[in-house]
N, C-alpha and C. Protein backbone atom coordinates (compact mmCIF):
# COMPACT_ATOMS: atom_id res chain seq x y z
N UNK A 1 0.82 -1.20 0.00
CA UNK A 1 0.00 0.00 0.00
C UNK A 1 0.86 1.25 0.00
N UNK A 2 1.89 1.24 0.86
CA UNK A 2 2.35 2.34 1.18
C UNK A 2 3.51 2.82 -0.36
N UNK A 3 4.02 1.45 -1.45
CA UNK A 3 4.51 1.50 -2.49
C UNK A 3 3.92 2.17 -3.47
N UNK A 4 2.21 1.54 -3.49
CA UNK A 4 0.97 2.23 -4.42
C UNK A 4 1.33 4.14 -4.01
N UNK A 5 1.09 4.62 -2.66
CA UNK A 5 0.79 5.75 -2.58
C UNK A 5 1.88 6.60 -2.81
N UNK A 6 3.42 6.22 -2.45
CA UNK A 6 4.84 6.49 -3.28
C UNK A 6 4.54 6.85 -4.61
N UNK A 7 3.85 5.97 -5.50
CA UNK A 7 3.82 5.67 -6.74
C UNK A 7 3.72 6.56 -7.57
N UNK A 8 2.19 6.72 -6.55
CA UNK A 8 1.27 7.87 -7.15
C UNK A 8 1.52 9.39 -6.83
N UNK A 9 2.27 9.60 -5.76
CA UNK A 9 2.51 10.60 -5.08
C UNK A 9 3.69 10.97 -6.14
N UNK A 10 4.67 9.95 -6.52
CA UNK A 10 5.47 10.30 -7.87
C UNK A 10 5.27 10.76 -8.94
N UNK A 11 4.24 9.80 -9.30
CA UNK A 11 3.72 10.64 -11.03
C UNK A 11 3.38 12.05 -10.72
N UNK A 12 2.40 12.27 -9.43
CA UNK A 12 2.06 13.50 -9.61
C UNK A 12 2.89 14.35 -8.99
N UNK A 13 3.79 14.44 -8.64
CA UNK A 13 5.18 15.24 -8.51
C UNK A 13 5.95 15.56 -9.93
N UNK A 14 6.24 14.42 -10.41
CA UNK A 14 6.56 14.47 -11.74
C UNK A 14 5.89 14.99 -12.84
N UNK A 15 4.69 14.96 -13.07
CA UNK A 15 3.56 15.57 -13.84
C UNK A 15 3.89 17.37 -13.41
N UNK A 16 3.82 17.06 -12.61
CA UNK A 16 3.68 19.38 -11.51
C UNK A 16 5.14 19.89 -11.51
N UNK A 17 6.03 19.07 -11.53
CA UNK A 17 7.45 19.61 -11.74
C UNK A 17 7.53 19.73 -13.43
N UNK A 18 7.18 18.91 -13.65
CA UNK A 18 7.51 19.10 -15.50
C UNK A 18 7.10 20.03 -16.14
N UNK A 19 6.12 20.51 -15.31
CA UNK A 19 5.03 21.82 -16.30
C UNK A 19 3.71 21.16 -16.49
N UNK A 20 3.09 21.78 -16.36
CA UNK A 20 1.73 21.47 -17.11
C UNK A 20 1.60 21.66 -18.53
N UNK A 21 1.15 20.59 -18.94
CA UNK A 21 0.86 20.14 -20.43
C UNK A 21 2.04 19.76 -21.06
N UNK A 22 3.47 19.68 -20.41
CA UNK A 22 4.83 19.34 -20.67
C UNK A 22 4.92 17.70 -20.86
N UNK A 23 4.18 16.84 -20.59
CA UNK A 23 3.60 15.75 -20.15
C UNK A 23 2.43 15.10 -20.81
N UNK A 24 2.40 14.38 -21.78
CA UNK A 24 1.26 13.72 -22.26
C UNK A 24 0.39 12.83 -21.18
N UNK A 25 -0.36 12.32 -20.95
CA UNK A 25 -0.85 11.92 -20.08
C UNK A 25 -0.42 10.28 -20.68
N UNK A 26 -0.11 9.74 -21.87
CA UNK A 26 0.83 8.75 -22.13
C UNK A 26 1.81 8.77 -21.68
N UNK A 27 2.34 9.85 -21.52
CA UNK A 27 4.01 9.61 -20.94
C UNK A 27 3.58 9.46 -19.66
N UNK A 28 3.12 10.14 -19.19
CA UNK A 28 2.68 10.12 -17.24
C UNK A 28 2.76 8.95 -16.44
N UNK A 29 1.85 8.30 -17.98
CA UNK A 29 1.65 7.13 -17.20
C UNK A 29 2.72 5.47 -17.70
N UNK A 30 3.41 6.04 -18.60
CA UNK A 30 4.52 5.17 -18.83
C UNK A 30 5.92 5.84 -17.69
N UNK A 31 6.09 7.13 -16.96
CA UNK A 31 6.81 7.32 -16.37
C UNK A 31 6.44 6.08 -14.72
N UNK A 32 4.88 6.53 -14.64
CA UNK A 32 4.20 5.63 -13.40
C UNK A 32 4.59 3.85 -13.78
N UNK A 33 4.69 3.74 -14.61
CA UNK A 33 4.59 2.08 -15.34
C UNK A 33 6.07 1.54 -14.73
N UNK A 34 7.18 2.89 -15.30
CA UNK A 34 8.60 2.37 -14.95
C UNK A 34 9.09 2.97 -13.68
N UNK A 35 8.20 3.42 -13.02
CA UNK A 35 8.86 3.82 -11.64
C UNK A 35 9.57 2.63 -10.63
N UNK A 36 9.40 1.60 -10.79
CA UNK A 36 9.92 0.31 -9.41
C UNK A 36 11.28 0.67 -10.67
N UNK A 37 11.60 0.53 -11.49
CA UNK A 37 13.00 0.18 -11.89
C UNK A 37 13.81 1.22 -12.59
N UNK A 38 14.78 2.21 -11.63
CA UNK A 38 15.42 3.29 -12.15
C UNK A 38 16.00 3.09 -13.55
N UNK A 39 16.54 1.85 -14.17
CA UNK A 39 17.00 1.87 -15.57
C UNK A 39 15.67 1.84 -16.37
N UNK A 40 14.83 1.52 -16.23
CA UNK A 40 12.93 2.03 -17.33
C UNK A 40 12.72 3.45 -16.92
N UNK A 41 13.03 3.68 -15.84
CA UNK A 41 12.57 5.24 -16.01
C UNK A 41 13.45 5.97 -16.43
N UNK A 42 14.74 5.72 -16.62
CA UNK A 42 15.62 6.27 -17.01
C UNK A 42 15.01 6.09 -19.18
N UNK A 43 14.92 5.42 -19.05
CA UNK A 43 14.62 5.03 -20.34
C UNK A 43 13.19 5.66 -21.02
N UNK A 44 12.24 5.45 -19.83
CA UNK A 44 11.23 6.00 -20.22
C UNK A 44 11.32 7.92 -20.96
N UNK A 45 11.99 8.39 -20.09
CA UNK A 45 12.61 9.60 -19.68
C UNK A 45 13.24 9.85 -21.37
N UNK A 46 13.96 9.24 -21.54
CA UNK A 46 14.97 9.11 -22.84
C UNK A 46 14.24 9.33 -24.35
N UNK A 47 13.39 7.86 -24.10
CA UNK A 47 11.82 8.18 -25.07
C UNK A 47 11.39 9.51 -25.22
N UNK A 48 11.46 10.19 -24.44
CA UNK A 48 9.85 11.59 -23.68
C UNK A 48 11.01 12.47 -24.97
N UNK A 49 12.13 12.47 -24.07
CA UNK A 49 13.02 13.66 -24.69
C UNK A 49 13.32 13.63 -26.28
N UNK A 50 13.73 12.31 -26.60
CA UNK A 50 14.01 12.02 -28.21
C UNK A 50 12.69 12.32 -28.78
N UNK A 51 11.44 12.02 -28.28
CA UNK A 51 10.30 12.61 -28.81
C UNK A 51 10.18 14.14 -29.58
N UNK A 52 10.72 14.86 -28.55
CA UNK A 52 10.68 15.97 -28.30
C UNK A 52 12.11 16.51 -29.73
N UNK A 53 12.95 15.73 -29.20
CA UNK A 53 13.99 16.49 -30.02
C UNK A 53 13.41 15.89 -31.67
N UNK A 54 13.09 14.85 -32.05
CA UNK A 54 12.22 15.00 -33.43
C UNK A 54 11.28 15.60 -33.87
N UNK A 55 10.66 16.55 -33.06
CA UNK A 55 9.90 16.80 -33.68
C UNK A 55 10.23 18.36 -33.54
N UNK A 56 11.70 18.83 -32.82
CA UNK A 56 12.03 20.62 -32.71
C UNK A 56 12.63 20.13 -34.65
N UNK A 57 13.50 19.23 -34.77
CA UNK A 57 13.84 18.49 -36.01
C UNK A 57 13.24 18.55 -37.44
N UNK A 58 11.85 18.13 -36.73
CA UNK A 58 10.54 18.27 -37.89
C UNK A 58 10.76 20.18 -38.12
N UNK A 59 10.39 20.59 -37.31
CA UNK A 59 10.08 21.88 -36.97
C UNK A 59 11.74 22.98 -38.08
N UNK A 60 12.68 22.72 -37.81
CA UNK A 60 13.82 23.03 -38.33
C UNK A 60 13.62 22.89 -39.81
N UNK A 61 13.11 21.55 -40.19
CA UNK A 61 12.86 21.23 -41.45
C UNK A 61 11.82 22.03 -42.08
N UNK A 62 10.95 22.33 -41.54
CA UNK A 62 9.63 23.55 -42.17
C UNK A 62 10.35 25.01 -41.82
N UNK A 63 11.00 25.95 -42.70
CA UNK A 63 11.55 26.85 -42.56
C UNK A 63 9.93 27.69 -42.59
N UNK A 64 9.36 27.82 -43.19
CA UNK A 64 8.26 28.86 -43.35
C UNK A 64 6.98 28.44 -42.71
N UNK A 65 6.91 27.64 -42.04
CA UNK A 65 5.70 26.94 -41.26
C UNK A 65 5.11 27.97 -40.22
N UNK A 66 4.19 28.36 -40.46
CA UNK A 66 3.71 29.40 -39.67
C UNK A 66 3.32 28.76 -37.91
N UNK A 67 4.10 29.64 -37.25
CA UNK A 67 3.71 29.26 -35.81
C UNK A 67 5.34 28.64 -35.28
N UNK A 68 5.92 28.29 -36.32
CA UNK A 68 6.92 27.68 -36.25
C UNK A 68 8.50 28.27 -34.71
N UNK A 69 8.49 29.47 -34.81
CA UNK A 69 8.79 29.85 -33.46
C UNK A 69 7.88 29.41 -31.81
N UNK A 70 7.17 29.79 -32.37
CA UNK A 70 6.34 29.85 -30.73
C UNK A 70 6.26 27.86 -30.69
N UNK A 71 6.13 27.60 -32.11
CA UNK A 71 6.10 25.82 -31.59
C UNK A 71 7.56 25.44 -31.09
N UNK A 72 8.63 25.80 -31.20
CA UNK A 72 9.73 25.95 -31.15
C UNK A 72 10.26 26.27 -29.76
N UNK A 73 9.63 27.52 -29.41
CA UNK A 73 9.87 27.83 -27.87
C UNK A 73 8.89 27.38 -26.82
N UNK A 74 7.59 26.29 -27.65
CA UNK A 74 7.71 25.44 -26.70
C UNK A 74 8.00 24.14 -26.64
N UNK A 75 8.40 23.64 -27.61
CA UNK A 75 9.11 22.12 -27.79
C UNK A 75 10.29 22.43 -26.20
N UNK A 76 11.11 23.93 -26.16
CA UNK A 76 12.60 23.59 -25.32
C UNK A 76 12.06 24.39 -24.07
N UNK A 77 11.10 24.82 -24.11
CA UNK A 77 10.31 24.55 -22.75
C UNK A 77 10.47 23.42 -22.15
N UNK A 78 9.52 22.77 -23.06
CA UNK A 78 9.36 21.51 -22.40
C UNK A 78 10.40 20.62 -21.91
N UNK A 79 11.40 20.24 -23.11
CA UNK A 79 12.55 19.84 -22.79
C UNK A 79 13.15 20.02 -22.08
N UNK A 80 13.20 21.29 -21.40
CA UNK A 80 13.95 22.16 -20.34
C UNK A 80 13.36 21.91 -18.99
N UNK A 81 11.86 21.56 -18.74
CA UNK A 81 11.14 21.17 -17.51
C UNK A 81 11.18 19.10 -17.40
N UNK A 82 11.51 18.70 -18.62
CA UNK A 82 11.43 17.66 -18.70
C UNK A 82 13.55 16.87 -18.37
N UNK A 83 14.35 17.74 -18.63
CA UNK A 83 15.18 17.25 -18.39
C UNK A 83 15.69 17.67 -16.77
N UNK A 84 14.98 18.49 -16.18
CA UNK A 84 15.31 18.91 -15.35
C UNK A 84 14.73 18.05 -14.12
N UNK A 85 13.40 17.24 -14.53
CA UNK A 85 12.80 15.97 -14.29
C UNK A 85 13.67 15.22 -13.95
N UNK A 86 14.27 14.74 -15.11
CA UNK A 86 15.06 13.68 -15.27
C UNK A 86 16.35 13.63 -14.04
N UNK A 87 16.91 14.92 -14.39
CA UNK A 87 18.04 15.19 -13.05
C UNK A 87 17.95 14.64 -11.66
N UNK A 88 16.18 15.47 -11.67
CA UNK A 88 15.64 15.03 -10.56
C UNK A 88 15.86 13.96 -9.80
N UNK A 89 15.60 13.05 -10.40
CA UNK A 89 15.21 11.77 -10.23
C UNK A 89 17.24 10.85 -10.32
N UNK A 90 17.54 11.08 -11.41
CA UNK A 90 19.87 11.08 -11.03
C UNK A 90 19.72 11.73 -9.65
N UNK A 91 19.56 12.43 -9.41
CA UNK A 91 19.94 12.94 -7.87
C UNK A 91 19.22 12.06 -6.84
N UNK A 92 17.97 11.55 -7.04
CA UNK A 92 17.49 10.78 -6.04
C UNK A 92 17.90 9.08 -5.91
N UNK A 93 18.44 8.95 -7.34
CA UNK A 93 18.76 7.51 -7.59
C UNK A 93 20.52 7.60 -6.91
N UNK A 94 20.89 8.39 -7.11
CA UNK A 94 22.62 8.76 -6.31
C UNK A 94 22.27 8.69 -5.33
N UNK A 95 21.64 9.11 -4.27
CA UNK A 95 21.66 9.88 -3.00
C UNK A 95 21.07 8.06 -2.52
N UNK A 96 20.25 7.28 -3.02
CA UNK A 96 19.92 5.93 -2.45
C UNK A 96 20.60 4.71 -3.25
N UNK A 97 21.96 4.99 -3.74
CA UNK A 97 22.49 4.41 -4.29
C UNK A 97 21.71 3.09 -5.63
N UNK A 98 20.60 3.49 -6.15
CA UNK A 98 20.47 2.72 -7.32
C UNK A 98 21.20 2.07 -8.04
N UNK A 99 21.10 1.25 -8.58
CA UNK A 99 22.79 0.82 -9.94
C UNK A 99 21.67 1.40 -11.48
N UNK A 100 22.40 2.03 -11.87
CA UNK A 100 21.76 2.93 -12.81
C UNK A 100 23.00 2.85 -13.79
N UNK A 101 23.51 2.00 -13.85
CA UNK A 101 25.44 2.15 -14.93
C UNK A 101 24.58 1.46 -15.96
N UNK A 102 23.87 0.74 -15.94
CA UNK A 102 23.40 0.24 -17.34
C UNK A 102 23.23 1.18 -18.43
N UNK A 103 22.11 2.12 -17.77
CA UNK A 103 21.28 3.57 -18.57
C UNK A 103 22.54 4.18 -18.51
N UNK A 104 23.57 4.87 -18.08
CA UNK A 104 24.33 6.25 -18.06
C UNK A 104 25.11 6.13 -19.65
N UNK A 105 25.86 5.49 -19.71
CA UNK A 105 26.38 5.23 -21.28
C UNK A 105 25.40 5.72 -22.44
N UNK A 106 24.19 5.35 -22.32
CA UNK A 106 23.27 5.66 -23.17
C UNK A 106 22.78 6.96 -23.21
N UNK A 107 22.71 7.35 -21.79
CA UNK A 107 21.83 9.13 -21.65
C UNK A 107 23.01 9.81 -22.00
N UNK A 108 24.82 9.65 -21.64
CA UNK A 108 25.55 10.75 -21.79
C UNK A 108 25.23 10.83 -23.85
N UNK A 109 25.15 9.60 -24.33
CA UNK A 109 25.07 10.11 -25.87
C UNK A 109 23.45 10.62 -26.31
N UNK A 110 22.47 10.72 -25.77
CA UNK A 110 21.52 10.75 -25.99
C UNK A 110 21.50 12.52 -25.46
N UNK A 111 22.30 13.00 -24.50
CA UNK A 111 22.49 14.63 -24.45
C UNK A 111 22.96 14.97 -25.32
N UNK A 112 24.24 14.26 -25.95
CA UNK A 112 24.77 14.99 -27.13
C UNK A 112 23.75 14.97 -28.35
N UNK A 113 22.81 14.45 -28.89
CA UNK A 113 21.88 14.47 -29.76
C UNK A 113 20.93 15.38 -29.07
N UNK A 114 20.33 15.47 -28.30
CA UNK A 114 19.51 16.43 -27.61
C UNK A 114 20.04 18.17 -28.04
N UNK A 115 21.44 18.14 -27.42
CA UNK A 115 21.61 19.60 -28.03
C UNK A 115 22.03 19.64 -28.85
N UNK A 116 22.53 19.07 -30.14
CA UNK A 116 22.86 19.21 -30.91
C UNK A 116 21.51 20.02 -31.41
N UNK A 117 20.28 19.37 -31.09
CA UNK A 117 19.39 19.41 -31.95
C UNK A 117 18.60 20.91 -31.20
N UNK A 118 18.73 20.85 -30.00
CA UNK A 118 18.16 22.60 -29.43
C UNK A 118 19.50 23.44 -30.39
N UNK A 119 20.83 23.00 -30.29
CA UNK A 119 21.31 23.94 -31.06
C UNK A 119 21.12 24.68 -32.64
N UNK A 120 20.64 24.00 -33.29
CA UNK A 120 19.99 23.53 -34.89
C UNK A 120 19.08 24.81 -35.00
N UNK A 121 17.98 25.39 -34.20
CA UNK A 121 17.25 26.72 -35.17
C UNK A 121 18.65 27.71 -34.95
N UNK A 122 18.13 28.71 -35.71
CA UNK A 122 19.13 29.91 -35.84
C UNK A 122 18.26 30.45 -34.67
N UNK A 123 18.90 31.82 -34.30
CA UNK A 123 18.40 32.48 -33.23
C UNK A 123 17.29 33.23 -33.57
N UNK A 124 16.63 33.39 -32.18
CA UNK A 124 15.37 34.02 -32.57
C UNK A 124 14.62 34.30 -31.05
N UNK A 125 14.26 35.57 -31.20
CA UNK A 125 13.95 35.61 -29.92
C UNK A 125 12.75 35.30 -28.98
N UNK A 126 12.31 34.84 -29.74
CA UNK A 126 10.99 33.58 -29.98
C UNK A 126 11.13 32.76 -28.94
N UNK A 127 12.30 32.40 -28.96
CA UNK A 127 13.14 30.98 -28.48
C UNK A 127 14.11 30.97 -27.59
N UNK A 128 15.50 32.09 -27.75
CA UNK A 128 16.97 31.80 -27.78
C UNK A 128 16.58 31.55 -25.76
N UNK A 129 15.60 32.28 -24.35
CA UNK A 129 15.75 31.89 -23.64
C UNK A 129 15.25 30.25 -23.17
N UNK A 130 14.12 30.26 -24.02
CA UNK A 130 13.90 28.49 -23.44
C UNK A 130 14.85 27.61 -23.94
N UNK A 131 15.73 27.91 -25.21
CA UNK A 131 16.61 27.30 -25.73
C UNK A 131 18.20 27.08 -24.86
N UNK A 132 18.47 28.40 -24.28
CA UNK A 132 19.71 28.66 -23.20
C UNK A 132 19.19 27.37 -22.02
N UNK A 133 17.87 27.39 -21.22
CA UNK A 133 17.35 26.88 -20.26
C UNK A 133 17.47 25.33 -20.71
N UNK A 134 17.10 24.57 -21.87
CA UNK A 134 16.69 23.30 -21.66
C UNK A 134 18.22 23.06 -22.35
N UNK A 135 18.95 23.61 -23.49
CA UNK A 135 20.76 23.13 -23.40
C UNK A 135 21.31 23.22 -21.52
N UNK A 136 21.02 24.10 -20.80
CA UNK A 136 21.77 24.10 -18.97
C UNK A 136 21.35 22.64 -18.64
N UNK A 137 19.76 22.15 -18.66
CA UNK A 137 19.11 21.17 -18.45
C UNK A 137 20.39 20.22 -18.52
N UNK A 138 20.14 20.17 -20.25
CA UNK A 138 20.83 19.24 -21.01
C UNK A 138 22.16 18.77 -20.28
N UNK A 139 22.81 19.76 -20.43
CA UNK A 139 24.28 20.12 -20.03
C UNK A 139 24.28 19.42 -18.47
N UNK A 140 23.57 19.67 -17.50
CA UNK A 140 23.67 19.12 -16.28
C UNK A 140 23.42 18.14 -16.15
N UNK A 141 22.49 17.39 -17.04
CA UNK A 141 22.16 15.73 -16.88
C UNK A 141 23.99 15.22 -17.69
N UNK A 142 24.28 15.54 -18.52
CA UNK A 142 25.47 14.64 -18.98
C UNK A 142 26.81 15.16 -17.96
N UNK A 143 26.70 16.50 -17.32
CA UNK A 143 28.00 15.99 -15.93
C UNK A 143 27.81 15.24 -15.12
N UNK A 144 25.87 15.46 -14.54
CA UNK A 144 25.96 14.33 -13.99
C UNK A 144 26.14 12.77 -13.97
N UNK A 145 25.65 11.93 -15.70
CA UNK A 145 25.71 11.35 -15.88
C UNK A 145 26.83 10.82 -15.66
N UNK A 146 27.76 11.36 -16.20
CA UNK A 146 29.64 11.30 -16.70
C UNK A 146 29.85 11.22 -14.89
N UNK A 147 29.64 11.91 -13.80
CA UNK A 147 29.94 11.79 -13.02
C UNK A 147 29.80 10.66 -12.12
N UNK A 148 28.32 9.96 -12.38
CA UNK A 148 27.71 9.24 -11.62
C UNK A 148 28.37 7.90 -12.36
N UNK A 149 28.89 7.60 -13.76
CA UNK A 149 29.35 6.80 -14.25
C UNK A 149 30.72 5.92 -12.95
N UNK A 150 31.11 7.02 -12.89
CA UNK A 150 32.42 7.06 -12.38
C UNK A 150 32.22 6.07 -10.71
N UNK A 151 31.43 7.39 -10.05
CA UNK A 151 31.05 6.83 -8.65
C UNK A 151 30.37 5.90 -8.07
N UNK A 152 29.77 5.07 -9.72
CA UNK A 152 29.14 3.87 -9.13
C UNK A 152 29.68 2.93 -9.72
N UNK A 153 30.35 3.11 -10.62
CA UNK A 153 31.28 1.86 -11.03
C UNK A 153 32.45 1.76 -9.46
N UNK A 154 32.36 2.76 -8.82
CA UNK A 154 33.40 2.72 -7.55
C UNK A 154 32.78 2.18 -6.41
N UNK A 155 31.72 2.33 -6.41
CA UNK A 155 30.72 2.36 -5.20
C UNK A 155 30.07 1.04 -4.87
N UNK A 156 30.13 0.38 -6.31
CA UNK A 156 29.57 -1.24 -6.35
C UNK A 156 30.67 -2.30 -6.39
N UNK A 157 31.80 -1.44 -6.86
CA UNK A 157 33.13 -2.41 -6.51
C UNK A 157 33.27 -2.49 -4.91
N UNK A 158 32.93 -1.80 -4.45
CA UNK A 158 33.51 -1.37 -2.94
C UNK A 158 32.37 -2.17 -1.87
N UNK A 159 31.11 -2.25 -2.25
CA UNK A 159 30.08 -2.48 -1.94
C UNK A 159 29.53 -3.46 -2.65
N UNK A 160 29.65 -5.11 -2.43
CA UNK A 160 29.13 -5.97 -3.54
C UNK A 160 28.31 -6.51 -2.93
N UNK A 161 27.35 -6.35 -1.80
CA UNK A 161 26.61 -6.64 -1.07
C UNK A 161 25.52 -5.56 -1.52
N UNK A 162 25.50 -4.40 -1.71
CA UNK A 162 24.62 -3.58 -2.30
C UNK A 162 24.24 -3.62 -3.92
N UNK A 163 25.35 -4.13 -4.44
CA UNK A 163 25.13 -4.86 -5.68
C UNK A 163 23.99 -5.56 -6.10
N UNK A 164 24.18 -6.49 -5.29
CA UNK A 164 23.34 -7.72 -4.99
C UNK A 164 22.05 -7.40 -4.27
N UNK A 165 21.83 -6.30 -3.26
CA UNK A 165 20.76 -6.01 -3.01
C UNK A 165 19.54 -5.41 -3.77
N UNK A 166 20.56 -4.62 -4.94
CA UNK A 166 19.96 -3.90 -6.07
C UNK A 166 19.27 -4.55 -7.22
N UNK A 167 20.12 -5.59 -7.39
CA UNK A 167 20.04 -6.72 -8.50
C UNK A 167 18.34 -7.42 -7.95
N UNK A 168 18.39 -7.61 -6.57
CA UNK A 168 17.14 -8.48 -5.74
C UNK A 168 15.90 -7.88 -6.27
N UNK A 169 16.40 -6.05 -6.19
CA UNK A 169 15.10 -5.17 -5.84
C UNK A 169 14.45 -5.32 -7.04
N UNK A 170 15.26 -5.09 -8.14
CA UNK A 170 15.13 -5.12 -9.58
C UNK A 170 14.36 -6.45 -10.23
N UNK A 171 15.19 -7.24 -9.38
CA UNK A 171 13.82 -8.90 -10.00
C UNK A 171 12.94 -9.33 -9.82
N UNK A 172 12.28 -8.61 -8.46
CA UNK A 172 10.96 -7.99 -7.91
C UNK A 172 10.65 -6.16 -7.46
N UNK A 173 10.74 -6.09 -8.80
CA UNK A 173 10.14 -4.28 -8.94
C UNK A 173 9.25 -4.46 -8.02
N UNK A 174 8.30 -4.66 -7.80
CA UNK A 174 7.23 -4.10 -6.64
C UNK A 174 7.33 -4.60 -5.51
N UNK A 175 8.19 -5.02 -4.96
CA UNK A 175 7.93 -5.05 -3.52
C UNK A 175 9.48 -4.28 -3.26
N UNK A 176 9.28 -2.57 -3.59
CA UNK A 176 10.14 -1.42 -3.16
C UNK A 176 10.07 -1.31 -1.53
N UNK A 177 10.74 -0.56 -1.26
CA UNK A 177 10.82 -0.13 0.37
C UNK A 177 10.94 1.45 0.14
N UNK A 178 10.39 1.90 2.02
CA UNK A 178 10.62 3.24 1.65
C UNK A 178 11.61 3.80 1.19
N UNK A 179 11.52 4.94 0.73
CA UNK A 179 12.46 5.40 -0.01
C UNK A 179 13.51 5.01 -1.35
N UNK A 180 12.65 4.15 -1.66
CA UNK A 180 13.15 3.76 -2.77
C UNK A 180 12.83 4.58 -4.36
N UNK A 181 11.46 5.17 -4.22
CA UNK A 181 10.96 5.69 -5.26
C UNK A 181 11.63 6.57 -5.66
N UNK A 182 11.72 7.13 -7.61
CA UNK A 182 12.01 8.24 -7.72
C UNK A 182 11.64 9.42 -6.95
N UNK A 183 12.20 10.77 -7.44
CA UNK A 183 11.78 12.19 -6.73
C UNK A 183 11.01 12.90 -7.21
C-alpha cells in the first residue's frame, strides 16, 4: 500500500514539476509504469526527450511553417522542464544508491543528440531563452551522468553486497521499500 501511494505521489510530482501540459498523459503514465526500476525510467525519460527532439527536427525542417517559433519555444520549454525531471530523479537515484550504470552510457550520448538538436534553429527571440534553459538542463544531466558513471562503477566495486541487493530489488520491482521511489 504504502509503495501504491509512493507511486502515485510520484507521477504527480513528476507531472507538476515538469510543467503542465509538458507531459502527455501517455508519458505520465509510462513514467508511473517504470517507476519500481530506475533503468525504465531512465529510459522512459529518454523516449519523452528524443520525442521531443524530433519533432524541434521536424520543426527546423519547415523553414516557413507558420507558428513555427512559438512551436519551437515550446518544444525547449518543455525539454527544459522535462530534463530537469530527469536530473531530478539522477539525484534521487545517487543519493539511495540505485545501480543505474546500465542507462548512463546511453543518456551521456543521448544529451549529445539532444543539443545538438536545441542547437539547430538559428536564433530568434521567440526561443533563444527556453533554448539557453533546456541546453543548462541538457548540459547538467550529462556531468551528472559522466559523473555518476564514475562513482558507481566505484561504489559497487567497494560495496558488492549492495550490488546484490539492487540486483534483488530489480527482480521484484514491486515489492520497493521506503524510499526507494524516484523524486
Amino acid at each position: 500500500m504504502v509503495g501504491v501511494v509512493c507511486l502515485l505521489a510520484a507521477g504527480i510530482l513528476a507531472h507538476a514539476q515538469a510543467g503542465e501540459g509538458t507531459l502527455s498523459d501517455a508519458e505520465v503514465e509510462s513514467l508511473r509504469d517504470a517507476a519500481y526500476v530506475p533503468v525504465d525510467r531512465i529510459a522512459e525519460f529518454e523516449k519523452i526527450l528524443d520525442k521531443r527532439e524530433k519533432q524541434i527536427d521536424a520543426l527546423i525542417a519547415k523553414r516557413w511553417y507558420p507558428g513555427r517559433a512559438d512551436d519551437l519555444h515550446d518544444l525547449m520549454d518543455q525539454m527544459a522542464g522535462i530534463a530537469d525531471e530527469l536530473s531530478d530523479n539522477l539525484d534521487e537515484y545517487d543519493r539511495n544508491h540505485r545501480d543505474i550504470r546500465k542507462a548512463l552510457p546511453k543518456l551521456v550520448l543521448a544529451t549529445e543528440r539532444w543539443s545538438t538538436s536545441l542547437r539547430a534553429p538559428a536564433d530568434d527571440g521567440a526561443y533563444n531563452v527556453e533554448r539557453k534553459l533546456a541546453l543548462d538542463a541538457v548540459k547538467d544531466i550529462r556531468e551528472e551522468t559522466e559523473q555518476m558513471e564514475t562513482e558507481q562503477t566505484a561504489y559497487f566495486k567497494a560495496h558488492p553486497e549492495a550490488e546484490k541487493a539492487e540486483k534483488e530489488r530489480t527482480a521484484h520491482p514491486h515489492a520497493t521499500t521506503a524510499g526507494d521511489g524516484p523524486g
